[in-house]
Every structure is written in structure tokens, then in C-alpha cells.
C-alpha atoms as a PDB file:
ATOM      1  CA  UNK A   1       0.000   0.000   0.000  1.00  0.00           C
ATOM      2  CA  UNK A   2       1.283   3.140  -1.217  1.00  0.00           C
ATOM      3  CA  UNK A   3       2.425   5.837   1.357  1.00  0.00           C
ATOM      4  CA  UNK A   4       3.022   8.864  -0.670  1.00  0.00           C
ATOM      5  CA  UNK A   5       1.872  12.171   0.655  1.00  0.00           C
ATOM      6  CA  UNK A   6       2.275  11.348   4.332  1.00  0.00           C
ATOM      7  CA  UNK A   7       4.479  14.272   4.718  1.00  0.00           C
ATOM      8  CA  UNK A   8       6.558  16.914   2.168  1.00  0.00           C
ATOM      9  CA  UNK A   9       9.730  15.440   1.417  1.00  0.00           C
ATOM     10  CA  UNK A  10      12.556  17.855   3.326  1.00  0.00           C
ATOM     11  CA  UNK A  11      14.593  19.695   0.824  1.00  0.00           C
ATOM     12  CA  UNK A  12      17.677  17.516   1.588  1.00  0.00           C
ATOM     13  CA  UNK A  13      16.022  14.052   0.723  1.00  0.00           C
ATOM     14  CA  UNK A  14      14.173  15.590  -2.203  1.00  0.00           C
ATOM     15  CA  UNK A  15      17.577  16.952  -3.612  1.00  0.00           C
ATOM     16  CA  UNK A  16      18.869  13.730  -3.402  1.00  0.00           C
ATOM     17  CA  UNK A  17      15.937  12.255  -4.914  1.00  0.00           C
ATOM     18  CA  UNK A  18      15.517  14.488  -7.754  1.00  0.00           C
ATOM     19  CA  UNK A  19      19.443  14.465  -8.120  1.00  0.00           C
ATOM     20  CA  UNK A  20      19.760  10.954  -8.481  1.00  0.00           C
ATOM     21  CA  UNK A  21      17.198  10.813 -10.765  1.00  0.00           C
ATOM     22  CA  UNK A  22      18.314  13.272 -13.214  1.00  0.00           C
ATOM     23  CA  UNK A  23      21.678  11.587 -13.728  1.00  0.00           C
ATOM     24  CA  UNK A  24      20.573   8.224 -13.384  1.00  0.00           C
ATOM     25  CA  UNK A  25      17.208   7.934 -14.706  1.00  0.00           C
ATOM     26  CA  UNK A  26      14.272   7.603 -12.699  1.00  0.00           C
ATOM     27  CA  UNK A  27      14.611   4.128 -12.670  1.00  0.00           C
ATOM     28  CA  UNK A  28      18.111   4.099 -11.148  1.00  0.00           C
ATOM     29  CA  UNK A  29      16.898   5.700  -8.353  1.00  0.00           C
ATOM     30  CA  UNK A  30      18.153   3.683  -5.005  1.00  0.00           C
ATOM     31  CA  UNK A  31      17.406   4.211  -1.077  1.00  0.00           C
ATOM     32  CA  UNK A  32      20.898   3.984  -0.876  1.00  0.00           C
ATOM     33  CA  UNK A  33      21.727   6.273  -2.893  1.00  0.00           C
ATOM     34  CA  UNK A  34      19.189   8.773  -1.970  1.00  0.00           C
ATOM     35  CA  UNK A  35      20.505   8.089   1.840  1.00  0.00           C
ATOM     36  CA  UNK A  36      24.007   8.791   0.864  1.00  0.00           C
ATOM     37  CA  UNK A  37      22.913  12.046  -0.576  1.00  0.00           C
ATOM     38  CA  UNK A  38      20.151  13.750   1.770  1.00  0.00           C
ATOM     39  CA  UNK A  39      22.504  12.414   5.261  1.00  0.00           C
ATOM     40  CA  UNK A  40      19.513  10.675   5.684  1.00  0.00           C
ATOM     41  CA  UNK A  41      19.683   6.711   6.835  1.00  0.00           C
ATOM     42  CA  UNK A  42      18.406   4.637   4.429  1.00  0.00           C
ATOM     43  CA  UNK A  43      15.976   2.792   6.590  1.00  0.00           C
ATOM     44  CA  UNK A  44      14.505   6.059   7.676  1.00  0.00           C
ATOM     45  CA  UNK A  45      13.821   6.303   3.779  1.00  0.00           C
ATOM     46  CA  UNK A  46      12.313   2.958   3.276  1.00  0.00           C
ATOM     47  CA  UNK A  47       9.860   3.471   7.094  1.00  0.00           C
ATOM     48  CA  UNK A  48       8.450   6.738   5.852  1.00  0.00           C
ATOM     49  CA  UNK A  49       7.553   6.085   2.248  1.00  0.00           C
ATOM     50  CA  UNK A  50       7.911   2.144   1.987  1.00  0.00           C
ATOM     51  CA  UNK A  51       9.258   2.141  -1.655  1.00  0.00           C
ATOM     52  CA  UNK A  52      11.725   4.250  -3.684  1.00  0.00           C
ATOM     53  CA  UNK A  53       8.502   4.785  -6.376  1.00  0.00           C
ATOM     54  CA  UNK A  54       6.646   6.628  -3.129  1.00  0.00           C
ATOM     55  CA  UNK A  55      10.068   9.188  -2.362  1.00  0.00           C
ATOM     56  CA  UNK A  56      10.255  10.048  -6.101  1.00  0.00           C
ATOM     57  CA  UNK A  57       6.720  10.364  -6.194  1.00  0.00           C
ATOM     58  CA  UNK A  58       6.421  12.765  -3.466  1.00  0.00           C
ATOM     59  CA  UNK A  59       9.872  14.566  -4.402  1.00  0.00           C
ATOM     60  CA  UNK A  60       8.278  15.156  -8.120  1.00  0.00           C
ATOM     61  CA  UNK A  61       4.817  16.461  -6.330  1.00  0.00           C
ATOM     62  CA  UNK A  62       6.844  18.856  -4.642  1.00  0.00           C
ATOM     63  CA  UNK A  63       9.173  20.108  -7.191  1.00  0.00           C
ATOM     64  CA  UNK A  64       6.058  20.725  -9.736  1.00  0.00           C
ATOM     65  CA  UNK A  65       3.939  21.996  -7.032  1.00  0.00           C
ATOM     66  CA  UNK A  66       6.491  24.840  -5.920  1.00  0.00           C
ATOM     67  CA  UNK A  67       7.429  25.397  -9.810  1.00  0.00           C
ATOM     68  CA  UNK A  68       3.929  25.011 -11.453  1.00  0.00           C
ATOM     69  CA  UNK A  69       2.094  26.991  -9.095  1.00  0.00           C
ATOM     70  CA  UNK A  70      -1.868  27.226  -9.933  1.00  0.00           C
ATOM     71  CA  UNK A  71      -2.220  30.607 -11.226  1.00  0.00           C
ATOM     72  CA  UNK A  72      -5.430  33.067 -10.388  1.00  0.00           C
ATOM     73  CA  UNK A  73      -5.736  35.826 -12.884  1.00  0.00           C
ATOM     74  CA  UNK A  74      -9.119  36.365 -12.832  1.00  0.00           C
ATOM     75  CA  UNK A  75     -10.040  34.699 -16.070  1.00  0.00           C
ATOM     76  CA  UNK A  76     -10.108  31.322 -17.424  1.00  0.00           C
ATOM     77  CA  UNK A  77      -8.179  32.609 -20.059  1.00  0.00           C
ATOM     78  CA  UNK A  78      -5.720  34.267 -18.276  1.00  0.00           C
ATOM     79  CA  UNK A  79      -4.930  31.393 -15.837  1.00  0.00           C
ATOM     80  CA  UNK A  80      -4.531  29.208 -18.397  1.00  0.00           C
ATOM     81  CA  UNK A  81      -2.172  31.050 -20.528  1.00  0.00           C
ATOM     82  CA  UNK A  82      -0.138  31.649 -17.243  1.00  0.00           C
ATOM     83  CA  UNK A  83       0.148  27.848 -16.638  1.00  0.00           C
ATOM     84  CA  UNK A  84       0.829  26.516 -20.086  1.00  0.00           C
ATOM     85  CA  UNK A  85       3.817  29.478 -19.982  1.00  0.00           C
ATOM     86  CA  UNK A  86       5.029  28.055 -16.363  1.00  0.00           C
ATOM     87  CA  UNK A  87       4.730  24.136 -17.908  1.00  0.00           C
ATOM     88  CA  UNK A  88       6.592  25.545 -20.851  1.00  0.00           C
ATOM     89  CA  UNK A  89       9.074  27.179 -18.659  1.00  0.00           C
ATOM     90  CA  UNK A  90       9.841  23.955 -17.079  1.00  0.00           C
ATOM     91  CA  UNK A  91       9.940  21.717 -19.616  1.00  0.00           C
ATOM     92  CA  UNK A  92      12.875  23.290 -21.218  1.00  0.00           C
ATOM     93  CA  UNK A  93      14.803  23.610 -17.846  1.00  0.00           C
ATOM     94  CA  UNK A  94      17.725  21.013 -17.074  1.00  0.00           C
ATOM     95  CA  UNK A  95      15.140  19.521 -14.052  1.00  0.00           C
ATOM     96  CA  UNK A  96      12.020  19.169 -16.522  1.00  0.00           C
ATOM     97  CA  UNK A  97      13.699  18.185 -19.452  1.00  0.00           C
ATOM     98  CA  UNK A  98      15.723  15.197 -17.306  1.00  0.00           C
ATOM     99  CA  UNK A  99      13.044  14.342 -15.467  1.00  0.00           C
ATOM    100  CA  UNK A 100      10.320  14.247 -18.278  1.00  0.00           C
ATOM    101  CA  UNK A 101      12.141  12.228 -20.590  1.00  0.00           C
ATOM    102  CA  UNK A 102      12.957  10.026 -17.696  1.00  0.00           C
ATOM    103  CA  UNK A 103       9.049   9.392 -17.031  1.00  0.00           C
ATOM    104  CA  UNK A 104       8.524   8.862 -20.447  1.00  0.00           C
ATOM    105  CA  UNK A 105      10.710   6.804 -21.441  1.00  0.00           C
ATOM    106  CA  UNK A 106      10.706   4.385 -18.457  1.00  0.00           C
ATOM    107  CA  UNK A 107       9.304   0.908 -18.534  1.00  0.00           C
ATOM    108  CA  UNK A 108       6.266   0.285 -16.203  1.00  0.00           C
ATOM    109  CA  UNK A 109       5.955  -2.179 -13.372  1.00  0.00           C
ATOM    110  CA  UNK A 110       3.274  -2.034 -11.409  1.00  0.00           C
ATOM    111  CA  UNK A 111       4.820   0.288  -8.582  1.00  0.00           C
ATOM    112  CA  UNK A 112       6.097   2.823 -11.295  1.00  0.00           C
ATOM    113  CA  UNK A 113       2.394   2.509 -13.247  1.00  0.00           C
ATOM    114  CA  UNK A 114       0.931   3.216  -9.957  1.00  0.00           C
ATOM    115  CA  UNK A 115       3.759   5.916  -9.107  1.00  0.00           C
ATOM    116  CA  UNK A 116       2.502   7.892 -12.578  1.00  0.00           C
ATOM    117  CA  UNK A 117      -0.924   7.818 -12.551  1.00  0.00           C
ATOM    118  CA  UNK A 118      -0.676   8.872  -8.798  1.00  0.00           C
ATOM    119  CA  UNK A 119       1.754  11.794  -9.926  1.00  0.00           C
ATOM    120  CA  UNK A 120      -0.708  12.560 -12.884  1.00  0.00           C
ATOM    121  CA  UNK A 121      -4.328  12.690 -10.800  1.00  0.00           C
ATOM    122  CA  UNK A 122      -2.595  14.508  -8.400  1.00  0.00           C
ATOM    123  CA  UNK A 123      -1.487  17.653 -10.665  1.00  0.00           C
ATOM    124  CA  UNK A 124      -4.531  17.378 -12.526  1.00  0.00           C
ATOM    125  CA  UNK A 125      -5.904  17.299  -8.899  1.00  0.00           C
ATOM    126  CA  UNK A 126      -4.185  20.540  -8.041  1.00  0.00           C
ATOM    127  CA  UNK A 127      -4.489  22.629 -11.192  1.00  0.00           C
ATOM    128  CA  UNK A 128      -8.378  21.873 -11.753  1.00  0.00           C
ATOM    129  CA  UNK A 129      -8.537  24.231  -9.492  1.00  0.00           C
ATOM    130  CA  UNK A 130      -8.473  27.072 -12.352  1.00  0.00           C
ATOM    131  CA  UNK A 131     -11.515  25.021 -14.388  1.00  0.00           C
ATOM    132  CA  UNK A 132     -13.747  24.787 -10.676  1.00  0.00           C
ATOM    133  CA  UNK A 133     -12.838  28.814 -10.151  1.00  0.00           C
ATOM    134  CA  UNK A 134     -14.314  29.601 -13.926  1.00  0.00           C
ATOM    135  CA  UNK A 135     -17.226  27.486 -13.106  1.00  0.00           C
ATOM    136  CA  UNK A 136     -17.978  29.510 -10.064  1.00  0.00           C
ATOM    137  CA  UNK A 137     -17.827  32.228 -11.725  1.00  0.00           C
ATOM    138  CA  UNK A 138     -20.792  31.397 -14.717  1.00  0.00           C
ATOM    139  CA  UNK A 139     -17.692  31.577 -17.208  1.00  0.00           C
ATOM    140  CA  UNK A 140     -17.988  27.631 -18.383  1.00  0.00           C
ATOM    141  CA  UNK A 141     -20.281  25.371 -17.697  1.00  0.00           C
ATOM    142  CA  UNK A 142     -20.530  23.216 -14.238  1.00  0.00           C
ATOM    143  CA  UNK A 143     -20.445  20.054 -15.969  1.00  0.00           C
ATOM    144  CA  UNK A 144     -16.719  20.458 -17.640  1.00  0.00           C
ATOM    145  CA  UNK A 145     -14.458  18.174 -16.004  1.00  0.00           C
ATOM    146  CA  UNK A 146     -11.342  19.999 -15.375  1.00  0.00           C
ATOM    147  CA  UNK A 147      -8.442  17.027 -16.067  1.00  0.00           C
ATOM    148  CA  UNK A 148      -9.761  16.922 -19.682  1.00  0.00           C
ATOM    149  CA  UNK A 149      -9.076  20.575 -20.283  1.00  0.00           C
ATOM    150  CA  UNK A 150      -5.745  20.452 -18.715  1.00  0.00           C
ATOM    151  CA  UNK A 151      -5.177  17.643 -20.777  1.00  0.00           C
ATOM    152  CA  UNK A 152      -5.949  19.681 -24.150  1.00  0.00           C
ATOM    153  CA  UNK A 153      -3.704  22.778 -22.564  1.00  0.00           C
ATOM    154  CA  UNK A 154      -0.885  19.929 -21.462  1.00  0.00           C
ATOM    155  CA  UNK A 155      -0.528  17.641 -24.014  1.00  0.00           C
ATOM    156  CA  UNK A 156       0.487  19.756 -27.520  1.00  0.00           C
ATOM    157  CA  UNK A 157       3.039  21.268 -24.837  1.00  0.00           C
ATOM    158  CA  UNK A 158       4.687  17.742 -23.922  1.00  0.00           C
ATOM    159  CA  UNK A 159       4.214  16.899 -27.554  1.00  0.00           C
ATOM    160  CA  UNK A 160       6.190  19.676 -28.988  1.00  0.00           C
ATOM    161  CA  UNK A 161       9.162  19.917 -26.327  1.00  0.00           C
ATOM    162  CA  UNK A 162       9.654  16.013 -26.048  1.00  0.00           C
ATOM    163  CA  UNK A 163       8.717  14.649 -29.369  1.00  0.00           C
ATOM    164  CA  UNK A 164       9.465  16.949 -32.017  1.00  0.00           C
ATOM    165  CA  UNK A 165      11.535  19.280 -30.064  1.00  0.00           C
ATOM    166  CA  UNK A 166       9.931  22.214 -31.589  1.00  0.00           C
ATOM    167  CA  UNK A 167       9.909  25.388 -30.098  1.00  0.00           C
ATOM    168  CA  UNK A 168       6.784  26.327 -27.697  1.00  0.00           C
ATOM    169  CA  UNK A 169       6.356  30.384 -28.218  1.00  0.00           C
ATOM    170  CA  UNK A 170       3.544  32.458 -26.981  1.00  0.00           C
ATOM    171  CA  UNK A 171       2.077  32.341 -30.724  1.00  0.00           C
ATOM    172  CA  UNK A 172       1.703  28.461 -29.886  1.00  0.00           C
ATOM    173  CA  UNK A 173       0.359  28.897 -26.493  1.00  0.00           C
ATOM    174  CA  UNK A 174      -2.357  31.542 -27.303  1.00  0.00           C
ATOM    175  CA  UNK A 175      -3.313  29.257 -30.132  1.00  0.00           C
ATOM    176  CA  UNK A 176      -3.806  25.864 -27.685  1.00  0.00           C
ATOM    177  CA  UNK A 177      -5.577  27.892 -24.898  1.00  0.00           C
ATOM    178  CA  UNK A 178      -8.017  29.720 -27.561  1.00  0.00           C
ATOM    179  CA  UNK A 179      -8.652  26.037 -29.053  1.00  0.00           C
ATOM    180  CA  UNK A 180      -9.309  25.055 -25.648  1.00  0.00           C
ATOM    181  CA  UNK A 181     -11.532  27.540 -24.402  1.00  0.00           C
ATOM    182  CA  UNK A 182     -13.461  27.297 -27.619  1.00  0.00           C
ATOM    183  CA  UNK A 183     -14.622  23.965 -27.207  1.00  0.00           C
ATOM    184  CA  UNK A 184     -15.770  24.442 -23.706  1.00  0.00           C
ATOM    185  CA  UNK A 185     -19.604  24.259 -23.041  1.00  0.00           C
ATOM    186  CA  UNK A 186     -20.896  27.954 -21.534  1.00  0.00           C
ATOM    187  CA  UNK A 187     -23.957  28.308 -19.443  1.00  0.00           C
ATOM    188  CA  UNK A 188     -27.488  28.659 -21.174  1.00  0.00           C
END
């Protein structure tokens, strides 16, 4: 049984997760080496998150949570934009771009299946935030469902940085987030 989100990985043992995982693939991720890193004893690892999927789990929730912040400009629009730019912003720095590829290109088990789609519900969790807000307001409809308009604002993103390696502009941006919004249902 999965542990992750117990507690926020300290900034020591999420260095060391992160860290290890950049240069060694997300897969090559050890307790060991994690302890060796953070100062931390490995079995103090393994009691508080039970498997090295959990750590990197919870060290990837917090490095996306502090650096894709949910943004609240006062529009759908607007907060949208802001995020795709921040996801944008990431994806092209040395973290994202290691730790993307990594994901993606990793084999699943069944802990690191679980480990993504936990990682995955859990953004979508925290950024549908911005779709429940427009709602509120009588901007969209109430029946949208949030993770699949994140998922029409995320995925050209991912797609251009990680499989074509194309550059994402603002042109491109503006252009997903109008598409976007212009398939949403409005209130009658």
C-alpha cells in the first residue's frame, strides 16, 4: 500500500531524490543512494515512504507543485495562458527536461504505473482548481471536467518539447488555450 503524501519530502532528501534521478534515470533511483545524498539513513527512507517509487513520487509532487504553481488571474483565459507558460518554462529547464524524458521513457511495473498515474491525478488534482474557479464564476459550464481541459492545454506542450523538439512560443500557447476555451460548453 502506497504511502506517498504522508508528509513533504525535506529539501535535503528531495535533492537527493531528484538528483539521483536526473543523472541516473528515474529508474536508477536507489534508497541507498538517496541516503548517501540527503545524510539521511536509508531505513529512515524505506519506514516513511515504503518504496523508492513513493520518495520520487512525493519529491516530483513537490518540485512541480512549488514550480507550477496554480495561477489566479481572474479569467479562465488568463490562468490558463499563465500555466501553459510556467509548464513551458519547465519543460525546457535542465530539471524538466531530465526528469520528463525520464518518465517517459521508463518501462512500467506495477509500482512505477501506480507511481505515474498517482503523480498525474494529483497535478490534474491541483491545477483543476483554475476550471472549478471559472465554473464559479458562470464563465464555463458546471459540468466540464477539469483534467480533460488540462489535458488539451498539457498535451500539444509535452508533444512539442519532447517529441518533435519544436519550439513552444507564446504564438503556440495563445493558439492551444483559444482552441481550448473554444470547445468548452458555456452556461445557457
Amino acid at each position: 500500500m502506497s504511502r506517498c503524501r504522508v508528509q513533504r519530502v525535506s529539501a535535503k532528501e528531495r535533492h537527493a531524490a531528484i538528483g539521483d534521478g536526473v543523472e541516473n534515470g528515474v529508474r536508477g533511483v536507489t534508497m541507498t543512494e538517496v541516503a548517501r545524498r540527503s545524510g539521511v539513513h536509508a531505513t529512515s527512507l524505506d519506514r516513511r515512504w515504503g518504496s523508492v517509487e513513493d520518495l520520487v513520487l512525493d519529491a516530483l509532487l513537490d518540485v512541480s507543485g512549488d514550480t507550477l504553481t496554480v495561477p489566479d488571474t481572474g479569467s479562465l483565459r488568463g490562468d490558463l495562458r499563465a500555466f501553459a507558460r510556467l509548464l513551458a518554462d519547465y519543460l525546457i529547464s535542465p530539471l524538466g527536461t531530465a526528469l520528463v524524458r525520464s518518465m517517459s521513457t521508463v518501462e512500467d511495473d506495477s509500482a512505477t504505473s501506480d507511481a505515474r498515474r498517482s503523480f498525474w491525478l494529483a497535478r490534474s488534482k491541483a491545477a483543476g482548481v483554475m476550471i472549478e474557479r471559472a465554473a464559479a464564476r458562470g464563465d464555463i459550464a458546471a459540468d466540464v471536467d477539469p483534467r480533460i481541459v488540462l489535458e488539451m492545454v498539457i498535451a500539444p506542450i509535452h508533444f512539442r518539447r519532447l517529441l518533435t523538439r519544436e519550439v513552444v512560443d507564446d504564438r503556440m500557447l495563445d493558439a492551444v488555450v483559444d482552441i481550448t476555451i473554444g470547445g468548452l460548453s458555456f452556461p445557457s
